[in-house]
Structure formats: structure tokens, C-alpha cells
PDB file of N, CA and C in Angstrom:
ATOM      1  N   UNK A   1     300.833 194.571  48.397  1.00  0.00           N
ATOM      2  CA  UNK A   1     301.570 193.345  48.145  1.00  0.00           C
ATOM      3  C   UNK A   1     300.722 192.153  48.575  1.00  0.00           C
ATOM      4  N   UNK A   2     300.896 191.096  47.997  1.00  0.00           N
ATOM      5  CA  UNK A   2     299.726 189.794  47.841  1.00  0.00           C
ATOM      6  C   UNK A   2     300.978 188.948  48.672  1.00  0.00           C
ATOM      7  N   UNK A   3     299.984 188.303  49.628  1.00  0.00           N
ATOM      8  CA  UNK A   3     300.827 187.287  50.210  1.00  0.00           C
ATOM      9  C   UNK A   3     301.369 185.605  49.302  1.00  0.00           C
ATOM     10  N   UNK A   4     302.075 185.476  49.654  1.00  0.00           N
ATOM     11  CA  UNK A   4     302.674 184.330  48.962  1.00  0.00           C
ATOM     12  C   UNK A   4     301.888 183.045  48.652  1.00  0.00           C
ATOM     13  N   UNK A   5     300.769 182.590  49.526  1.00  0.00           N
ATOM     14  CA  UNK A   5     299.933 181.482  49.687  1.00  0.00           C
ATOM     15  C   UNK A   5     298.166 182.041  49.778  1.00  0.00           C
ATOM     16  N   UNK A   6     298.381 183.212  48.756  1.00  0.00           N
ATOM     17  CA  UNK A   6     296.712 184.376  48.579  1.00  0.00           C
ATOM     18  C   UNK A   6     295.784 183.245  47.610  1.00  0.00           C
ATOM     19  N   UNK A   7     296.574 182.899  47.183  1.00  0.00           N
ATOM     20  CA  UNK A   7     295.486 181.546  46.156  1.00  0.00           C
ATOM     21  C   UNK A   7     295.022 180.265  46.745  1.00  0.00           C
ATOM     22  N   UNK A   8     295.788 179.816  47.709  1.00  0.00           N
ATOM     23  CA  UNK A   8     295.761 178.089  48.661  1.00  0.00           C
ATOM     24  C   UNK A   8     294.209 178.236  49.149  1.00  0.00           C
ATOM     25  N   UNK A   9     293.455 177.366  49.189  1.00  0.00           N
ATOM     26  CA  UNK A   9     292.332 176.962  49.550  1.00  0.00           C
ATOM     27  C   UNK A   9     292.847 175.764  50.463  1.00  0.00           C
ATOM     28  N   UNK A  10     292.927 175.836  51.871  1.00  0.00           N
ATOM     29  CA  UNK A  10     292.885 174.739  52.568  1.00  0.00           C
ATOM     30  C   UNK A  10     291.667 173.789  53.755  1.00  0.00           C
ATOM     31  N   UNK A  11     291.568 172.774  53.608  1.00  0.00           N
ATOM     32  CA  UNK A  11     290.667 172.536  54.325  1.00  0.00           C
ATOM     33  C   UNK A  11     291.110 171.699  55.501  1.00  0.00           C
ATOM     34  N   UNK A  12     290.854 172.392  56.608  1.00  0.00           N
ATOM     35  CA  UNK A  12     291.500 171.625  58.077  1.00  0.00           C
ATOM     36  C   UNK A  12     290.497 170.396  58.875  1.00  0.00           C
ATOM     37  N   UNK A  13     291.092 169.291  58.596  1.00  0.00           N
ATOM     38  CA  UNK A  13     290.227 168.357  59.045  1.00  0.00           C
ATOM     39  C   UNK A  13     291.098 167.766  60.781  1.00  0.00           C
ATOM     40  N   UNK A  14     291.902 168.580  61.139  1.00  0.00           N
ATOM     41  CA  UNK A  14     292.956 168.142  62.076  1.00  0.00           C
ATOM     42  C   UNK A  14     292.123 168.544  63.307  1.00  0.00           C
ATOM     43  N   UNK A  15     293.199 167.925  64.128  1.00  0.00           N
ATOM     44  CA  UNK A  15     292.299 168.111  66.267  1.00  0.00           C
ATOM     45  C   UNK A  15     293.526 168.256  66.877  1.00  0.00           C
ATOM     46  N   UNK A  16     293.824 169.004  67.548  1.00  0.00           N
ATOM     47  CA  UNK A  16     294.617 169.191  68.882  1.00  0.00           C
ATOM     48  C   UNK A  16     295.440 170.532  68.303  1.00  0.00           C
ATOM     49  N   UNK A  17     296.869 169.438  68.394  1.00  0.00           N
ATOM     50  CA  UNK A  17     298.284 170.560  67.781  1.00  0.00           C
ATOM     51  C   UNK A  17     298.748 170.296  66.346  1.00  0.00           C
ATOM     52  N   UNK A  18     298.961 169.591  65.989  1.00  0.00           N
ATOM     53  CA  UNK A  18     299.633 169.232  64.561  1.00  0.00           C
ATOM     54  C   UNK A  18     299.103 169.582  63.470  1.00  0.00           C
ATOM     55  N   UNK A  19     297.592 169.270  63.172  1.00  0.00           N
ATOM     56  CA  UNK A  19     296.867 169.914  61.777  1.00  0.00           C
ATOM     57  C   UNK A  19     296.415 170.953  62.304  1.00  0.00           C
ATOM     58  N   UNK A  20     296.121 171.693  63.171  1.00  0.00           N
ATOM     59  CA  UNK A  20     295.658 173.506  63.566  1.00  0.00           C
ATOM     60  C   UNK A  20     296.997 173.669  63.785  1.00  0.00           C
ATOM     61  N   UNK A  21     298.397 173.396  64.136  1.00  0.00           N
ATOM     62  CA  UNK A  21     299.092 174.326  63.976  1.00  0.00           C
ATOM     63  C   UNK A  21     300.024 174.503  61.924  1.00  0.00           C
ATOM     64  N   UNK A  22     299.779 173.193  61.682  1.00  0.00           N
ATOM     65  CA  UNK A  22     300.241 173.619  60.188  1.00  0.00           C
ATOM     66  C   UNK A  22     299.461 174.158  59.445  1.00  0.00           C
ATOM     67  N   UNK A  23     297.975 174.410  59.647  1.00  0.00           N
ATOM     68  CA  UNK A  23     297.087 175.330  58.776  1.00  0.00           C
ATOM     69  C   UNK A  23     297.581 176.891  59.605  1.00  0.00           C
ATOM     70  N   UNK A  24     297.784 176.660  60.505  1.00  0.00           N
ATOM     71  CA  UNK A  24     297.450 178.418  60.822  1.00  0.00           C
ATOM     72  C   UNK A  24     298.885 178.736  60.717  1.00  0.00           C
ATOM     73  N   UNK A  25     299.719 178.261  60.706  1.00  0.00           N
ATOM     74  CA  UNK A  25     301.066 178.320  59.668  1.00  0.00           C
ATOM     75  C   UNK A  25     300.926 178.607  58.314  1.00  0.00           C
ATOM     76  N   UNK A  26     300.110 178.197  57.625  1.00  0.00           N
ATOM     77  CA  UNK A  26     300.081 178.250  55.786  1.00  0.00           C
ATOM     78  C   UNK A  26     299.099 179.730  55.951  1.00  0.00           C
ATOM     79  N   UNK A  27     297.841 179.802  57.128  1.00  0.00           N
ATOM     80  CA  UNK A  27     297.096 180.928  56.991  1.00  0.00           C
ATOM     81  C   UNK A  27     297.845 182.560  57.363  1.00  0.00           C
ATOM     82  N   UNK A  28     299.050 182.217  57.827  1.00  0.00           N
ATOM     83  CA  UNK A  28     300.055 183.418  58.578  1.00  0.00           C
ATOM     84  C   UNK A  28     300.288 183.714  57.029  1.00  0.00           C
ATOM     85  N   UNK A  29     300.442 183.016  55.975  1.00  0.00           N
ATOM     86  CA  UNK A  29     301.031 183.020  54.838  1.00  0.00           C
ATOM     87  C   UNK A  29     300.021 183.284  53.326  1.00  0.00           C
ATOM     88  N   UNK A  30     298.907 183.932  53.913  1.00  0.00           N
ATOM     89  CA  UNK A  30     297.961 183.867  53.349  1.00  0.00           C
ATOM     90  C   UNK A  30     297.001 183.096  52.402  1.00  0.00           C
ATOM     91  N   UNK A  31     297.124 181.788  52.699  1.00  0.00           N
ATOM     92  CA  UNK A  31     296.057 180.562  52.439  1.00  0.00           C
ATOM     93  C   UNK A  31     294.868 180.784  53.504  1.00  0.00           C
ATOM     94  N   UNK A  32     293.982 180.573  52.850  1.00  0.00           N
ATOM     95  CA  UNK A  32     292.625 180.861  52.740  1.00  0.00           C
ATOM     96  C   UNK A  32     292.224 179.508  53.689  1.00  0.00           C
ATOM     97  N   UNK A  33     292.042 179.471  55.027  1.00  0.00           N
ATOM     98  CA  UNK A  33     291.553 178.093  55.546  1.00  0.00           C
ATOM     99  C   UNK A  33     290.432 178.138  56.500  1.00  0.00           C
ATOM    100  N   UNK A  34     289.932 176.840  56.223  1.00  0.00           N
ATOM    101  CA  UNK A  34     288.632 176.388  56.496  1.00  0.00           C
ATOM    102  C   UNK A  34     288.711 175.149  57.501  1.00  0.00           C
ATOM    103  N   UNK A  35     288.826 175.046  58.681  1.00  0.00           N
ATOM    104  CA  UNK A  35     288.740 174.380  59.841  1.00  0.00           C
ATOM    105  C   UNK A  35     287.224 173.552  59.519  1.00  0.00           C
ATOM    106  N   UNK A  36     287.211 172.214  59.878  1.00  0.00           N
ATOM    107  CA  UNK A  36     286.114 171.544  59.928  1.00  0.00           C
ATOM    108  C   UNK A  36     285.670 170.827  61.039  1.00  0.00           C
ATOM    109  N   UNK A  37     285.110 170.988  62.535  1.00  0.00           N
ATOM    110  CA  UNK A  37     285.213 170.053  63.291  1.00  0.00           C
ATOM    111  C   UNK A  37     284.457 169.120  63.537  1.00  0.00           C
ATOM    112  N   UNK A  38     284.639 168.231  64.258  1.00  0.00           N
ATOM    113  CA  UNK A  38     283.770 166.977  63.908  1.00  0.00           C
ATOM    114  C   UNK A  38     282.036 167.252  64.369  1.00  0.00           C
ATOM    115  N   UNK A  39     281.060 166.660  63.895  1.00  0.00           N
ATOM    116  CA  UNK A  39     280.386 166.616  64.639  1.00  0.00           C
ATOM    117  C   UNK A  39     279.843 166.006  65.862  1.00  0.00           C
ATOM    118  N   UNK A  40     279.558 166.907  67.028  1.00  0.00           N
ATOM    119  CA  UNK A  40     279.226 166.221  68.167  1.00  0.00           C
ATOM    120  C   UNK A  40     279.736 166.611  69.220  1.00  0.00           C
ATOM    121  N   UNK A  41     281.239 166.638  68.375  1.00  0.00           N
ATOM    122  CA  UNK A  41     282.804 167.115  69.067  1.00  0.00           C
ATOM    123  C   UNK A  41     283.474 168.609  68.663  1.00  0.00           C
ATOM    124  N   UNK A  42     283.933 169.408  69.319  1.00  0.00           N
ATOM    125  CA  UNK A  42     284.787 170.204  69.315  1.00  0.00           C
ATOM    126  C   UNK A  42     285.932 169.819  69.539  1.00  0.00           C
ATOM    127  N   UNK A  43     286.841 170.515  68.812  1.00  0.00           N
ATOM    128  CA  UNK A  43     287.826 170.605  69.041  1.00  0.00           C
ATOM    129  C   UNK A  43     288.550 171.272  70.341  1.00  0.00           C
ATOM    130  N   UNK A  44     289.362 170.142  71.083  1.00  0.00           N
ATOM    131  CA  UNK A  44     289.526 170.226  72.588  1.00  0.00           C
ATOM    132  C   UNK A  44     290.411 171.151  73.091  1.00  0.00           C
ATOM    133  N   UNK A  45     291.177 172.011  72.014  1.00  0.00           N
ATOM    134  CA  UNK A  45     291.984 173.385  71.991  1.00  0.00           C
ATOM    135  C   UNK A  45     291.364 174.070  72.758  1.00  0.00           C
ATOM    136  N   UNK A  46     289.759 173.992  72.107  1.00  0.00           N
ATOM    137  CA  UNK A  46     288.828 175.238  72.905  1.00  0.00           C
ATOM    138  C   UNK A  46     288.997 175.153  73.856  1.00  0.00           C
ATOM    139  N   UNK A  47     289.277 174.654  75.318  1.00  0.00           N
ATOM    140  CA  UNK A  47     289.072 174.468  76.232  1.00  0.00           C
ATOM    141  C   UNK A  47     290.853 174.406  77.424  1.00  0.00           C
ATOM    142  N   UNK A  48     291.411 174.187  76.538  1.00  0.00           N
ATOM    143  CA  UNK A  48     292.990 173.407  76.792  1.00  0.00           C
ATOM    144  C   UNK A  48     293.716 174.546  77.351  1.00  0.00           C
ATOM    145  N   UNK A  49     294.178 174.409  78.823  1.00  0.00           N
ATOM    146  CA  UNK A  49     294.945 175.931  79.362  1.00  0.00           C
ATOM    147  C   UNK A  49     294.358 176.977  79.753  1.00  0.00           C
ATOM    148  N   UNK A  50     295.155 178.439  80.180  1.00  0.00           N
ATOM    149  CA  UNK A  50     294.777 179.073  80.694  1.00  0.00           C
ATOM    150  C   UNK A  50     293.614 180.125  79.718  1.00  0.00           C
ATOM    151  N   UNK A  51     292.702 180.545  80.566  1.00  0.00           N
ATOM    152  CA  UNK A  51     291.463 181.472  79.241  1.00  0.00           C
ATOM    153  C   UNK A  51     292.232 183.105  79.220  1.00  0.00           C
ATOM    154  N   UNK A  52     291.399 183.615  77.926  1.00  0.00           N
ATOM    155  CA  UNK A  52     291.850 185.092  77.910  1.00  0.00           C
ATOM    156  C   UNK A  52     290.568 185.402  78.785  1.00  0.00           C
ATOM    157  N   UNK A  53     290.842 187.206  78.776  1.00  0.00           N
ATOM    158  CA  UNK A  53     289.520 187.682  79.167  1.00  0.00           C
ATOM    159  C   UNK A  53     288.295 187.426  78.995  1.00  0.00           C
ATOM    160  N   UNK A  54     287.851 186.868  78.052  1.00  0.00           N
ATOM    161  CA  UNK A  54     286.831 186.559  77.072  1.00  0.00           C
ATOM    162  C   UNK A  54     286.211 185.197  77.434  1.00  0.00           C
ATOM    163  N   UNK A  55     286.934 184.613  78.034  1.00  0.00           N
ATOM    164  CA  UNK A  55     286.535 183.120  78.303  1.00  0.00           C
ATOM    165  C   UNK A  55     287.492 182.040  77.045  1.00  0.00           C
ATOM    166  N   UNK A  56     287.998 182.341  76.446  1.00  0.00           N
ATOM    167  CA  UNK A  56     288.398 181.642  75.355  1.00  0.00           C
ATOM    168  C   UNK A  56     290.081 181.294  75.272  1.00  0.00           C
ATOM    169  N   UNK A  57     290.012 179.679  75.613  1.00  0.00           N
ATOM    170  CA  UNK A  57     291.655 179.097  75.683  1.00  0.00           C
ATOM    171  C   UNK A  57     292.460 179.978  74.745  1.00  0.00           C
ATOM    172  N   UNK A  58     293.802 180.322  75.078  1.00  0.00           N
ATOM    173  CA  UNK A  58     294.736 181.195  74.430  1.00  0.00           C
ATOM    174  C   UNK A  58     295.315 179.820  73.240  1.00  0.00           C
ATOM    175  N   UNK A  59     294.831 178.886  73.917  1.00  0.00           N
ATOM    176  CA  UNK A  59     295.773 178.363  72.997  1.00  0.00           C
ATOM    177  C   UNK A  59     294.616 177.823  71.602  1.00  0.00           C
ATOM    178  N   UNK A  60     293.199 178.005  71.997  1.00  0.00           N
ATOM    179  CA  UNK A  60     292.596 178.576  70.755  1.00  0.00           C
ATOM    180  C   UNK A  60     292.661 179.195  69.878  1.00  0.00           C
ATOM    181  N   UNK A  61     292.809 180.201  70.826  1.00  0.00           N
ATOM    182  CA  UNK A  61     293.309 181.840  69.952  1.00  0.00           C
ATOM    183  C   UNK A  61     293.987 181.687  69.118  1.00  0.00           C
ATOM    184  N   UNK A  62     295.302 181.034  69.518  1.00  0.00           N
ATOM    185  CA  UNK A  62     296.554 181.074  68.891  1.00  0.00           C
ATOM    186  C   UNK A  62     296.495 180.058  67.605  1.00  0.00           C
ATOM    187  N   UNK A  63     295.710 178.585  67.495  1.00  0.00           N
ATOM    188  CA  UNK A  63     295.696 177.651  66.742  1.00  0.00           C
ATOM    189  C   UNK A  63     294.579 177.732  65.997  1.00  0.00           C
ATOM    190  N   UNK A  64     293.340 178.993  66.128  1.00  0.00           N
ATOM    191  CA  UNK A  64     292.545 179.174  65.169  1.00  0.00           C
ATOM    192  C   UNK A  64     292.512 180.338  64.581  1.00  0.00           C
ATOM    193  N   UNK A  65     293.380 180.956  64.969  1.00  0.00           N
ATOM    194  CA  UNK A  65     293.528 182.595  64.047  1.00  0.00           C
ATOM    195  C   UNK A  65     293.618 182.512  62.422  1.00  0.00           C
ATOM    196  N   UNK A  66     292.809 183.357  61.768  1.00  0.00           N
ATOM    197  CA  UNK A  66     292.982 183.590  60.438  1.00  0.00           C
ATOM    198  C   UNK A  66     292.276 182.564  60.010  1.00  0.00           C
ATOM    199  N   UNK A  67     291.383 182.089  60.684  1.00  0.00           N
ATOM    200  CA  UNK A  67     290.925 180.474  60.122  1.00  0.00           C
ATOM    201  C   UNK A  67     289.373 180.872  60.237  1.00  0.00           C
ATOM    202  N   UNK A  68     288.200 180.078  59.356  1.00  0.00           N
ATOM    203  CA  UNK A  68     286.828 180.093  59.064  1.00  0.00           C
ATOM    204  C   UNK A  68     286.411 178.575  59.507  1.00  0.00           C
ATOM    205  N   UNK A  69     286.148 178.589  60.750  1.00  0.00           N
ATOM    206  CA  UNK A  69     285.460 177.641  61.431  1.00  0.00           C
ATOM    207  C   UNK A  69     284.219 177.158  61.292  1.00  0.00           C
ATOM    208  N   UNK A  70     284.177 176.099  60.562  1.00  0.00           N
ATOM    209  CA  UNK A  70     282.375 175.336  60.484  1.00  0.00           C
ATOM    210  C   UNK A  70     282.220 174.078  61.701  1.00  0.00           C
ATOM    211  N   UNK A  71     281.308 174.529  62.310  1.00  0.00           N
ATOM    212  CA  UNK A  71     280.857 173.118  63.375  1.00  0.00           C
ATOM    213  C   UNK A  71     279.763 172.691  63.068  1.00  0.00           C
ATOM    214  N   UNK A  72     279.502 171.652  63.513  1.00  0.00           N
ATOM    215  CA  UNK A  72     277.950 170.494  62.890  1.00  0.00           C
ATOM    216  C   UNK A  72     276.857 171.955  62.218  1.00  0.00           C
ATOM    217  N   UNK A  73     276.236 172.487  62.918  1.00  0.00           N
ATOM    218  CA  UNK A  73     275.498 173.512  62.426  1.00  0.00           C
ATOM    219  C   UNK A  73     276.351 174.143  60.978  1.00  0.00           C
ATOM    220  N   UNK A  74     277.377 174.353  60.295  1.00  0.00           N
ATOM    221  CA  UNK A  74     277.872 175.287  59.613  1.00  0.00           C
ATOM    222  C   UNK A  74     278.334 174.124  58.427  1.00  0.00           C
ATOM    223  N   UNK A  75     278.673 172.946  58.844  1.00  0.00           N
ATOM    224  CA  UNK A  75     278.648 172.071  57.809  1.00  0.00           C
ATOM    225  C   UNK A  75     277.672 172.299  56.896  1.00  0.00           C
ATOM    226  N   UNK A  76     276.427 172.268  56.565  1.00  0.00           N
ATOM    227  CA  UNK A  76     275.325 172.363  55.509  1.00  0.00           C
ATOM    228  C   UNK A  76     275.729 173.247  54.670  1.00  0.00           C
ATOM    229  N   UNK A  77     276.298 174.266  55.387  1.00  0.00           N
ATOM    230  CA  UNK A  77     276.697 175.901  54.542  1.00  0.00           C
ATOM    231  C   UNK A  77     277.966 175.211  53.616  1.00  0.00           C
ATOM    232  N   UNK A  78     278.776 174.529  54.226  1.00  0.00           N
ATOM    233  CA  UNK A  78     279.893 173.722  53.658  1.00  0.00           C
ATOM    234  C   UNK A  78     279.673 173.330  52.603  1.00  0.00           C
ATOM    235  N   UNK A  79     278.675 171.823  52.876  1.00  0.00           N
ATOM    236  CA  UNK A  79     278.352 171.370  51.661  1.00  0.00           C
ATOM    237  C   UNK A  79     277.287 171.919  50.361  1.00  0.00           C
ATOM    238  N   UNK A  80     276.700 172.895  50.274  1.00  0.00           N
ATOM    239  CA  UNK A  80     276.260 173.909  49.921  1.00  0.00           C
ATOM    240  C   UNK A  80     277.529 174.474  48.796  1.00  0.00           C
ATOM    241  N   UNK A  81     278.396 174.633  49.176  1.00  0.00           N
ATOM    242  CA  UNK A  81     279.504 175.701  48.742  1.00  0.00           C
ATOM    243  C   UNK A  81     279.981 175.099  47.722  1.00  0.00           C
ATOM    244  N   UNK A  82     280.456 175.377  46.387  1.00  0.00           N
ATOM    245  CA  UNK A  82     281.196 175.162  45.197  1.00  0.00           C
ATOM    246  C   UNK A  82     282.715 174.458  45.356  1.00  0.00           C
ATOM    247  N   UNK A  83     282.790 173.570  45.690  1.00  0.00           N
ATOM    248  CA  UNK A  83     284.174 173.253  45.437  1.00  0.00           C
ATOM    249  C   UNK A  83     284.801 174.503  46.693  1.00  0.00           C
ATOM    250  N   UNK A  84     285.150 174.255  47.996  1.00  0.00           N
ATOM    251  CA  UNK A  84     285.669 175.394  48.565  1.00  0.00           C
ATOM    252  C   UNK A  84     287.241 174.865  48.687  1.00  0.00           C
ATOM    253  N   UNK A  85     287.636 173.950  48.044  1.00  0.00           N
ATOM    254  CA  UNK A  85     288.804 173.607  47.811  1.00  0.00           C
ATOM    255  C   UNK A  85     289.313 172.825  46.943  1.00  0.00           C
ATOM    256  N   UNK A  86     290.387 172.940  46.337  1.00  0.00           N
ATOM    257  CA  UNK A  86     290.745 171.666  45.576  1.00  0.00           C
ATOM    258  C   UNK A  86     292.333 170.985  45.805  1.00  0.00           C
ATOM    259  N   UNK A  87     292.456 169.921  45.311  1.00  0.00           N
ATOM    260  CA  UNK A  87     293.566 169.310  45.375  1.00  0.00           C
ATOM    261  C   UNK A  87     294.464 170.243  43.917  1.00  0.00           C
ATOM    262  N   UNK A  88     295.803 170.256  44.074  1.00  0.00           N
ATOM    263  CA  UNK A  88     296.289 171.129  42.398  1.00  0.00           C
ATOM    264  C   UNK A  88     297.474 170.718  42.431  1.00  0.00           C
TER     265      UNK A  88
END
């Protein structure tokens, strides 16, 4: 069975709670998303609260799951890429 949102191409240009938590909402739902963070800057989730084992804020975990993260380095690959989204 194909999830309901298997076609959505989204691109996350958001920081904190509000745009990482409504993409990884649409990605629970199977839209296809692509986190973009700024360059220079990370996104301050990474860091925000208590860590898992791993070293890595839970509340990372939780607001980047199911998601394809590009940072300054991974941008090029970005712009490189065909249309990795569109407006429809």
C-alpha cells in the first residue's frame, strides 16, 4: 500500500519548531522531504534539550526524521539536481 502523500516533493526551508514540525508531519505521510539549512548556520534543534545516546538532541531526532538534510556543503548537490521540487 502507497502512502497518501508518496508523490509530494517538499522542500523545508524552516528553523526551530513550526516548518520541521509541519514537514515531518507531511513526511509521516509519505512526502518526500528535503530540509535545507542555512549556510553558516544549523539548525538550533540540533543542539536544543536533552541528547540520546549518540550525542544527538531528541528533539532532532524527532523534527528531522524521514527527512534528507543538505547543509552548506550538500547545497551544490542541491543545485545540481533537476527540479527536486515543484509548486502543483
Amino acid at each position: 500500500m502507497t502512502s497518501p502523500l508518496h508523490q509530494l516533493k517538499i522542500i523545508e526551508l524552516g528553523h526551530v519548531i513550526a516548518g520541521p514540525l509541519s514537514s515531518v508531519l507531511l513526511s509521516d505521510f509519505g512526502a518526500d522531504v528535503i530540509k535545507i539549512e542555512a549556510p553558516g548556520r544549523t539548525d538550533m534543534m540540533r543542539d536544543l534539550g536533552p541528547k540520546a545516546e549518540d550525542g544527538v538532541g531528541v528533539w532532532w531526532k524527532t523534527l528531522a526524521r524521514n527527512k534528507k538534510i543538505l547543509t552548506e556543503s550538500g547545497l551544490e548537490v542541491g543545485r545540481r539536481q533537476e527540479h527536486p521540487a515543484q509548486a502543483g
